[in-house]
N, C-alpha and C. Protein backbone atom coordinates (compact mmCIF):
# COMPACT_ATOMS: atom_id res chain seq x y z
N UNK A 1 -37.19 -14.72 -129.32
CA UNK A 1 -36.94 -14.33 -130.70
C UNK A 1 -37.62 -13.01 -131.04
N UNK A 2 -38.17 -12.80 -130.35
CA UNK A 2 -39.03 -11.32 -130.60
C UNK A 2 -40.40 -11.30 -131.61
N UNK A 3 -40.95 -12.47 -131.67
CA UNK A 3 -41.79 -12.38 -132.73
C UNK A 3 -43.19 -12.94 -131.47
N UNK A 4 -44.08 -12.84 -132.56
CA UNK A 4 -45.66 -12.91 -131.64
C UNK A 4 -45.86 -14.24 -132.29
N UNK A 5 -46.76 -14.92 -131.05
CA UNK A 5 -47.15 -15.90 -131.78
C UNK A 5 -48.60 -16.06 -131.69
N UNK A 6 -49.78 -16.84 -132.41
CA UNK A 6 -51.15 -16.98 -132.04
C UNK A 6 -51.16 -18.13 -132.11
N UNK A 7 -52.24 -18.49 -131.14
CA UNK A 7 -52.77 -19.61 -130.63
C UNK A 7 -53.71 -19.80 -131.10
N UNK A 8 -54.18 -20.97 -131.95
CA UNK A 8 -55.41 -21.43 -132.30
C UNK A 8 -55.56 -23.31 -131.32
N UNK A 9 -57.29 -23.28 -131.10
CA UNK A 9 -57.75 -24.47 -130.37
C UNK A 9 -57.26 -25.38 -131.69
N UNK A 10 -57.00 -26.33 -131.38
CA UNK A 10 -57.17 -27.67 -132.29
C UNK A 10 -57.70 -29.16 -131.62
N UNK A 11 -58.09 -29.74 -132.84
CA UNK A 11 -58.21 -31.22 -132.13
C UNK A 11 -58.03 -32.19 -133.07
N UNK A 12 -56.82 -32.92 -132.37
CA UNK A 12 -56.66 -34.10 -133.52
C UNK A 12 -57.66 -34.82 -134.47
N UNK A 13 -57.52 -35.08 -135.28
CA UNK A 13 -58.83 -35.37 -136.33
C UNK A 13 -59.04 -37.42 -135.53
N UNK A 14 -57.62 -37.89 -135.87
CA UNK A 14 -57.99 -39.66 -135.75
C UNK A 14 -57.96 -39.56 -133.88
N UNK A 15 -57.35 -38.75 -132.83
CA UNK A 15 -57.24 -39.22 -131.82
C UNK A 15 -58.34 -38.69 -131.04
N UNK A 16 -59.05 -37.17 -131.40
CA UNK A 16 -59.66 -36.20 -131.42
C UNK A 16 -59.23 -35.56 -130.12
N UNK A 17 -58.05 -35.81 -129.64
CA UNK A 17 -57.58 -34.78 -128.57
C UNK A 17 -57.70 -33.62 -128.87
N UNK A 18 -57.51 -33.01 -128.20
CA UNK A 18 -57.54 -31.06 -127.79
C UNK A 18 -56.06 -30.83 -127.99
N UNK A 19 -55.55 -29.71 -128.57
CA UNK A 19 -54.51 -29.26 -128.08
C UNK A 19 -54.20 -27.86 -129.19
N UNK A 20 -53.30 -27.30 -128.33
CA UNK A 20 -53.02 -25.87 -129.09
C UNK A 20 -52.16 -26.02 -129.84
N UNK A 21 -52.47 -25.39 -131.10
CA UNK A 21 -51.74 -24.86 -132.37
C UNK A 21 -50.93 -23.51 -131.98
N UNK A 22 -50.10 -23.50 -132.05
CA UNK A 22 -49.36 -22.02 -132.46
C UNK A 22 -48.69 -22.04 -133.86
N UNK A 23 -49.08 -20.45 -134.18
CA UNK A 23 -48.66 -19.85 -135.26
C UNK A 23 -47.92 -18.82 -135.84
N UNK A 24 -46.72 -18.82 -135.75
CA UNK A 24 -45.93 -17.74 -135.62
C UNK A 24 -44.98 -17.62 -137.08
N UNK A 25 -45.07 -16.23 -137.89
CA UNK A 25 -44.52 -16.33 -139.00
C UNK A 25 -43.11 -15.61 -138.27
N UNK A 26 -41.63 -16.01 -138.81
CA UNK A 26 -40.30 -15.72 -139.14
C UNK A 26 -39.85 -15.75 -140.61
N UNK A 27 -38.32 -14.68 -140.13
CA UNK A 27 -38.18 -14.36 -141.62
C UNK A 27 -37.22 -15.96 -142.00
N UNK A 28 -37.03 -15.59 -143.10
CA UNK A 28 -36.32 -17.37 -143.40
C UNK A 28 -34.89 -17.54 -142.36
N UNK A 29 -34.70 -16.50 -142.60
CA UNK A 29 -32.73 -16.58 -141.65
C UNK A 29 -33.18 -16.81 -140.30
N UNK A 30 -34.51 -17.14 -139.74
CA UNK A 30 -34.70 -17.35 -138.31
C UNK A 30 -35.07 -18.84 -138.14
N UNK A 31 -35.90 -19.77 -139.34
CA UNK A 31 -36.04 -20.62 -139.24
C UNK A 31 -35.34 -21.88 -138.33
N UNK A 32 -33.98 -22.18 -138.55
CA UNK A 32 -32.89 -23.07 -137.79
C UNK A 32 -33.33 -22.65 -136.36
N UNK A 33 -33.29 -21.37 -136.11
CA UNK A 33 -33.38 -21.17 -134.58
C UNK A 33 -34.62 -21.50 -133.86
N UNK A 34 -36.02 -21.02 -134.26
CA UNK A 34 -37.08 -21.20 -134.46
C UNK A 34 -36.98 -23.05 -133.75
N UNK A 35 -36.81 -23.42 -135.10
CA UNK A 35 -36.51 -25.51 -135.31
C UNK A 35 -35.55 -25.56 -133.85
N UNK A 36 -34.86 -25.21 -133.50
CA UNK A 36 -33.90 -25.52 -132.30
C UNK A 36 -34.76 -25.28 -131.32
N UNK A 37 -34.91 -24.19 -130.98
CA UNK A 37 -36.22 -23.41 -129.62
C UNK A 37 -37.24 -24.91 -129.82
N UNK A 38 -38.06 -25.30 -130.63
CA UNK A 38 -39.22 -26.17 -130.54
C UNK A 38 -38.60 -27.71 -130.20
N UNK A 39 -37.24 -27.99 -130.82
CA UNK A 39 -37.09 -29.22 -130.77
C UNK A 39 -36.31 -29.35 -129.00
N UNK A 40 -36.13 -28.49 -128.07
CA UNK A 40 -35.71 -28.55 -126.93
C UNK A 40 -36.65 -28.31 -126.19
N UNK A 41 -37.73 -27.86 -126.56
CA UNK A 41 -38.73 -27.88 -125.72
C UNK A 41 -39.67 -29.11 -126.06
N UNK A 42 -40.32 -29.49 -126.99
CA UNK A 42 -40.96 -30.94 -127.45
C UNK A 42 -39.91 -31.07 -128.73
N UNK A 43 -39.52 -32.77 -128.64
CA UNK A 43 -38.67 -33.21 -129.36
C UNK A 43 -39.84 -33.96 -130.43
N UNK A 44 -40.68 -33.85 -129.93
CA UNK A 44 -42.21 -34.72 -130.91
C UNK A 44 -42.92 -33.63 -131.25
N UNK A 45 -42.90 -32.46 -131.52
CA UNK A 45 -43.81 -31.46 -132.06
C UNK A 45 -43.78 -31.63 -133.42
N UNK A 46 -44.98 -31.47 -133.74
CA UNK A 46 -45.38 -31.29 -135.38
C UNK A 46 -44.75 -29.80 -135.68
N UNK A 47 -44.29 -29.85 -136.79
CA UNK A 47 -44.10 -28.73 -137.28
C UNK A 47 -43.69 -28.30 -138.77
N UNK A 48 -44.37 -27.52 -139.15
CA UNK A 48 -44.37 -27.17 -140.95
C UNK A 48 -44.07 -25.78 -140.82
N UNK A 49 -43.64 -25.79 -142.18
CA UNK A 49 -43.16 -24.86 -142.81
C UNK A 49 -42.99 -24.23 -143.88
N UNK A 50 -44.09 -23.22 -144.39
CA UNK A 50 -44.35 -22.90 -145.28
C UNK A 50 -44.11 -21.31 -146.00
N UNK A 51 -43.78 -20.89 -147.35
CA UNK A 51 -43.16 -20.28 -147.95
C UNK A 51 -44.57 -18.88 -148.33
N UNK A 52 -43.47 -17.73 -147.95
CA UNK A 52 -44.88 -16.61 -148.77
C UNK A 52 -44.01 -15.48 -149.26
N UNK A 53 -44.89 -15.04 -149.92
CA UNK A 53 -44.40 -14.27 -150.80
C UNK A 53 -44.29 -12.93 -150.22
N UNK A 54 -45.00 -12.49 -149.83
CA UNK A 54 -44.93 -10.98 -148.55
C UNK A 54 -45.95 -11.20 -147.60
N UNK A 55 -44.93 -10.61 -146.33
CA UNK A 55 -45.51 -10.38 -145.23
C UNK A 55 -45.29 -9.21 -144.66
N UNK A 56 -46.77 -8.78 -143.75
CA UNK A 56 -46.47 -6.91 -143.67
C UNK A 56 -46.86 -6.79 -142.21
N UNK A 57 -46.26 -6.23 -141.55
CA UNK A 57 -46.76 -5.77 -140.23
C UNK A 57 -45.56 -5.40 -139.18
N UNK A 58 -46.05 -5.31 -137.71
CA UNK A 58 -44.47 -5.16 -137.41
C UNK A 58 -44.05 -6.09 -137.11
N UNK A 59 -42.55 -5.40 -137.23
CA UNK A 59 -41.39 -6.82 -137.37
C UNK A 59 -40.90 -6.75 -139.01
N UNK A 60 -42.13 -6.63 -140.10
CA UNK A 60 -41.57 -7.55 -141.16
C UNK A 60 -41.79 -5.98 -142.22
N UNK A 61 -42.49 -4.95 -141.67
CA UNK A 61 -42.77 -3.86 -142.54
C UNK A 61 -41.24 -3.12 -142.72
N UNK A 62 -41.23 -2.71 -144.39
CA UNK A 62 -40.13 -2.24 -144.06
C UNK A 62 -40.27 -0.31 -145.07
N UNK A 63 -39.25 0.52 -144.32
CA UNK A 63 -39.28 1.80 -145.37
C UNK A 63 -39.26 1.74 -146.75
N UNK A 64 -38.90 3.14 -147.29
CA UNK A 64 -38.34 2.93 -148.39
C UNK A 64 -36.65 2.75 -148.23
N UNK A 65 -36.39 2.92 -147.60
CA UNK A 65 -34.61 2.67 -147.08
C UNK A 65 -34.50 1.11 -147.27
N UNK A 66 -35.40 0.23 -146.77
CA UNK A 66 -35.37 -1.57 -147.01
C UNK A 66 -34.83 -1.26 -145.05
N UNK A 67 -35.39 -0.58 -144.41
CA UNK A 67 -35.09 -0.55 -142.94
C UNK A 67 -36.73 -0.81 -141.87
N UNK A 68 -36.74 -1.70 -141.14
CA UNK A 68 -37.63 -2.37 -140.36
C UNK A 68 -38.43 -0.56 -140.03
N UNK A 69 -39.73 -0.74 -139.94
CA UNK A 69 -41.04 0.50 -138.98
C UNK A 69 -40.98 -0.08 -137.75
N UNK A 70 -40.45 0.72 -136.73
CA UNK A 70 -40.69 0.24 -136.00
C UNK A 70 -42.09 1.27 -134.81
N UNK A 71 -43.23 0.82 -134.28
CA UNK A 71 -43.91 1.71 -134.08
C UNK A 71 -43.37 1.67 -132.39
């Protein structure tokens, strides 16, 4: 999909397993695909999804045209 993702350690709170978090923001029109990619690779992954108001960097920065920076 072209986007970055970060990895944070986690550990279940009731089971206290280990396991990695990833965190990767998409724009909304990527979501479905995003949900498809995760559910063919673990069909049991946790996964949320949450709403923001702006996001800036690359990928999501845009001109004054409303056209992606790309560096």
């Amino acid at each position: 999909m072209d986007r970055g993702v970060t990895v944070l350690e986690g550990r279940g709170s009731y089971s206290g397993e280990k396991r990695d978090v990833l965190y990767c923001v998409v724009a909304r029109n990527e979501i479905v695909r995003l949900k498809n990619i995760i559910e063919s690779i673990d069909p049991y992954a946790f996964v949320a999804v949450s709403t923001f108001h702006d996001v800036a960097g690359i990928g999501f920065t845009l001109d004054e045209n409303k056209n992606p920076i790309k560096n």
